[in-house]
N, C-alpha and C. Protein backbone atom coordinates (compact mmCIF):
# COMPACT_ATOMS: atom_id res chain seq x y z
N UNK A 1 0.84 -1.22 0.00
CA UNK A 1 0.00 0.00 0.00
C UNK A 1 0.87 1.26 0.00
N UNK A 2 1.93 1.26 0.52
CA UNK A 2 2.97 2.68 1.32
C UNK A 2 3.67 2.71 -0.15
N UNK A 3 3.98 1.73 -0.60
CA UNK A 3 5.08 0.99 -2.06
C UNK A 3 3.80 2.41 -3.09
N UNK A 4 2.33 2.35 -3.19
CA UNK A 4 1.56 2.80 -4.35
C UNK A 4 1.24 4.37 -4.13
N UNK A 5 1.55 4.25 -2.60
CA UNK A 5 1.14 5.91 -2.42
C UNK A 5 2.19 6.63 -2.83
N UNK A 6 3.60 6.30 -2.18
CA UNK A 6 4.77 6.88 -2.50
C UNK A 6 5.27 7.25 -4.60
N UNK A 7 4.36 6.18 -5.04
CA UNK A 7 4.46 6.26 -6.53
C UNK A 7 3.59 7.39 -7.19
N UNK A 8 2.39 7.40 -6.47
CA UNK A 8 1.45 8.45 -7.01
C UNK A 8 1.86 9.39 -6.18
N UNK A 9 2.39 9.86 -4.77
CA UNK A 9 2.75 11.17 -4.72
C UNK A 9 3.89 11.57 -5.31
N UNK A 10 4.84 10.78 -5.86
CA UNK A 10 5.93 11.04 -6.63
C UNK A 10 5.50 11.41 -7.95
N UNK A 11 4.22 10.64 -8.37
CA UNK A 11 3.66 11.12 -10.30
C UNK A 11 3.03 12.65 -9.51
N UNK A 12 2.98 13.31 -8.71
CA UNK A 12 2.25 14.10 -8.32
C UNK A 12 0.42 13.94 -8.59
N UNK A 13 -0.28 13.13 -8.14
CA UNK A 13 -1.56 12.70 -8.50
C UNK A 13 -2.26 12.86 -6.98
N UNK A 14 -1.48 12.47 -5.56
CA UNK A 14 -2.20 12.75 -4.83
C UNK A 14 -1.72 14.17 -3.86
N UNK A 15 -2.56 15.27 -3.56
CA UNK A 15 -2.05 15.87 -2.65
C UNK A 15 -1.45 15.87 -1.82
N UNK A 16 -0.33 16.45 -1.59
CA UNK A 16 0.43 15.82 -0.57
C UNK A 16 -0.17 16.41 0.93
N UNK A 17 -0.17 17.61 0.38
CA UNK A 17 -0.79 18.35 1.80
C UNK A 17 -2.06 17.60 2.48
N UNK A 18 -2.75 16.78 1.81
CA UNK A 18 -3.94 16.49 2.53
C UNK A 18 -3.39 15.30 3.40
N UNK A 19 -2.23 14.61 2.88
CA UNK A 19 -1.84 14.03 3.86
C UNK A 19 -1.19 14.40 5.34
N UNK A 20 -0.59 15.88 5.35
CA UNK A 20 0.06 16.25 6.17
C UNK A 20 -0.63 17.17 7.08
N UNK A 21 -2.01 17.66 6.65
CA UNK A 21 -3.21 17.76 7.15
C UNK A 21 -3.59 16.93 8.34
N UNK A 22 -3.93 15.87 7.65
CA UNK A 22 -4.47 14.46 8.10
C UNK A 22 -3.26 14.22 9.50
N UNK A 23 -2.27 14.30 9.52
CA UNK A 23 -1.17 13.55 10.26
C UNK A 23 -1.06 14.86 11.35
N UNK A 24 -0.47 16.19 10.92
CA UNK A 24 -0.99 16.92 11.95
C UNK A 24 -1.77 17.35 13.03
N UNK A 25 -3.06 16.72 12.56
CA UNK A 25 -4.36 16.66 13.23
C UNK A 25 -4.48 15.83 14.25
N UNK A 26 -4.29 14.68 14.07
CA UNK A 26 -4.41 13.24 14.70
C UNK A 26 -2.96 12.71 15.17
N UNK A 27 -3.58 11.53 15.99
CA UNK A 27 -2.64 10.78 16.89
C UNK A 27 -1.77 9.99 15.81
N UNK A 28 -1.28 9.41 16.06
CA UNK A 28 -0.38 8.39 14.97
C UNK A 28 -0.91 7.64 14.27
N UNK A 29 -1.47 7.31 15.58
CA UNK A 29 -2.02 5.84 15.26
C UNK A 29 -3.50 6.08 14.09
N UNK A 30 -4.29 6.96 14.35
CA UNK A 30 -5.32 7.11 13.69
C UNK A 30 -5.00 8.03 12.18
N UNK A 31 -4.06 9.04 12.14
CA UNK A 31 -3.28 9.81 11.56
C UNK A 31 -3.00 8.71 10.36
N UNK A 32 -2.49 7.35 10.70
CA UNK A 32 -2.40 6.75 9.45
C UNK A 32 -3.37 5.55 9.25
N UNK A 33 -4.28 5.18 10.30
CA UNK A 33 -5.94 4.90 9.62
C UNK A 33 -6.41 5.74 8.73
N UNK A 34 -6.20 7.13 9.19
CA UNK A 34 -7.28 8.20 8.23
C UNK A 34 -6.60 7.79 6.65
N UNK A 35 -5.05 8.15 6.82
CA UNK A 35 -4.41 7.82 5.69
C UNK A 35 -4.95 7.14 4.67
N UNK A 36 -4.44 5.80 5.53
CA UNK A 36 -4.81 4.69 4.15
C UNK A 36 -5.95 4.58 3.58
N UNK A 37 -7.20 4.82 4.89
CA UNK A 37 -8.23 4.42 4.19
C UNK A 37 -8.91 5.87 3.12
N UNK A 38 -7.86 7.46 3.25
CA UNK A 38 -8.63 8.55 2.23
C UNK A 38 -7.31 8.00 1.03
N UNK A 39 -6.33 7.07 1.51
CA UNK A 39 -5.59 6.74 -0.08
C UNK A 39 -6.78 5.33 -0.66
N UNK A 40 -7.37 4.52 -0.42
CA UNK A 40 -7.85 3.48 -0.85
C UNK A 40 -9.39 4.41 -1.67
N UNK A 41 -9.95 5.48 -0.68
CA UNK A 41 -10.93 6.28 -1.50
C UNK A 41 -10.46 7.07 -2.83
N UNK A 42 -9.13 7.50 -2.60
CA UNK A 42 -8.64 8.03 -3.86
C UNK A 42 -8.40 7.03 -5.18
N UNK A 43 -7.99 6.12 -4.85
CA UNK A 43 -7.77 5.22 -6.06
C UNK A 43 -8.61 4.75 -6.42
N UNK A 44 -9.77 4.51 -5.26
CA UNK A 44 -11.22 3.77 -5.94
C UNK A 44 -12.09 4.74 -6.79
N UNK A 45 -11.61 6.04 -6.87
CA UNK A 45 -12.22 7.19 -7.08
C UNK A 45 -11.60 6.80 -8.67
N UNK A 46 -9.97 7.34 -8.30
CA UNK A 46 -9.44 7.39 -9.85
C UNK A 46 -9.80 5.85 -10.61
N UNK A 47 -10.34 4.91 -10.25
CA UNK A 47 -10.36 3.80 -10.92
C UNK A 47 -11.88 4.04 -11.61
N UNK A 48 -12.75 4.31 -10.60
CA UNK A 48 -14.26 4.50 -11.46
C UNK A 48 -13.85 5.67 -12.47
N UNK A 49 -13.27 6.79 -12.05
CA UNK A 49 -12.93 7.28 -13.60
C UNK A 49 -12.84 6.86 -14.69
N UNK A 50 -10.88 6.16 -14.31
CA UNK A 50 -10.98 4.95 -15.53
C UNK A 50 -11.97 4.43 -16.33
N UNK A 51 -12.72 3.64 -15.61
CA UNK A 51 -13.95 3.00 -16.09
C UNK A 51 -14.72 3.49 -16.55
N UNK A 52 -15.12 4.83 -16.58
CA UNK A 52 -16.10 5.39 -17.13
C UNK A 52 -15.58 6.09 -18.11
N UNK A 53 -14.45 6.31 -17.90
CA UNK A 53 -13.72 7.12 -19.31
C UNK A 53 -13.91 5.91 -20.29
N UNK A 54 -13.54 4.80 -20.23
CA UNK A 54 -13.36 3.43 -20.79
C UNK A 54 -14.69 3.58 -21.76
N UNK A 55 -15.60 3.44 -20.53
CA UNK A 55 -17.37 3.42 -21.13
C UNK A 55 -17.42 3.93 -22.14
N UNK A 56 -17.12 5.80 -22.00
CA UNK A 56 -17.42 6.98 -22.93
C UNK A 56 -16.35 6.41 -24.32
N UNK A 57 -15.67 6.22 -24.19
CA UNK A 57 -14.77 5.84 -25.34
C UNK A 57 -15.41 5.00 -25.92
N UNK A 58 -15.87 3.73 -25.49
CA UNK A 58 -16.29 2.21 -26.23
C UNK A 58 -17.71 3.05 -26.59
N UNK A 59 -18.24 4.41 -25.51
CA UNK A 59 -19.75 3.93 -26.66
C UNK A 59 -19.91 4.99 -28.08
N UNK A 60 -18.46 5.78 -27.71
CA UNK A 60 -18.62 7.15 -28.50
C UNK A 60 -18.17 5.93 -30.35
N UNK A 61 -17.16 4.74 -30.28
CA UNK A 61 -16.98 4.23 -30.67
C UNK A 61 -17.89 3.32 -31.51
């Protein structure tokens, strides 16, 4: 999981600040609950994109 975030904040795709937001705020321990689980909403986010970009393509096709 740490291996995919570090790749997309390196492509610059996820904010970084919202992570440092997030970690500021909170205890450690929850600081990187919040984490993973607003990185697992981000990718599930950018993936239904995908998919729907996919859609629009195959039906414009």
């Amino acid at each position: 999981l740490f291996d995919t975030i570090e790749q997309q904040i390196r492509r610059k795709q996820v904010p970084i600040y919202l992570f440092k937001n997030i970690v500021k705020r909170n205890s450690p321990d929850k600081a990187l609950r919040t984490c993973q689980s607003t990185f697992i909403t981000l990718l599930r986010t950018e993936q239904a994109f995908r998919d729907m970009r996919t859609l629009v393509i195959a039906t414009i096709e």
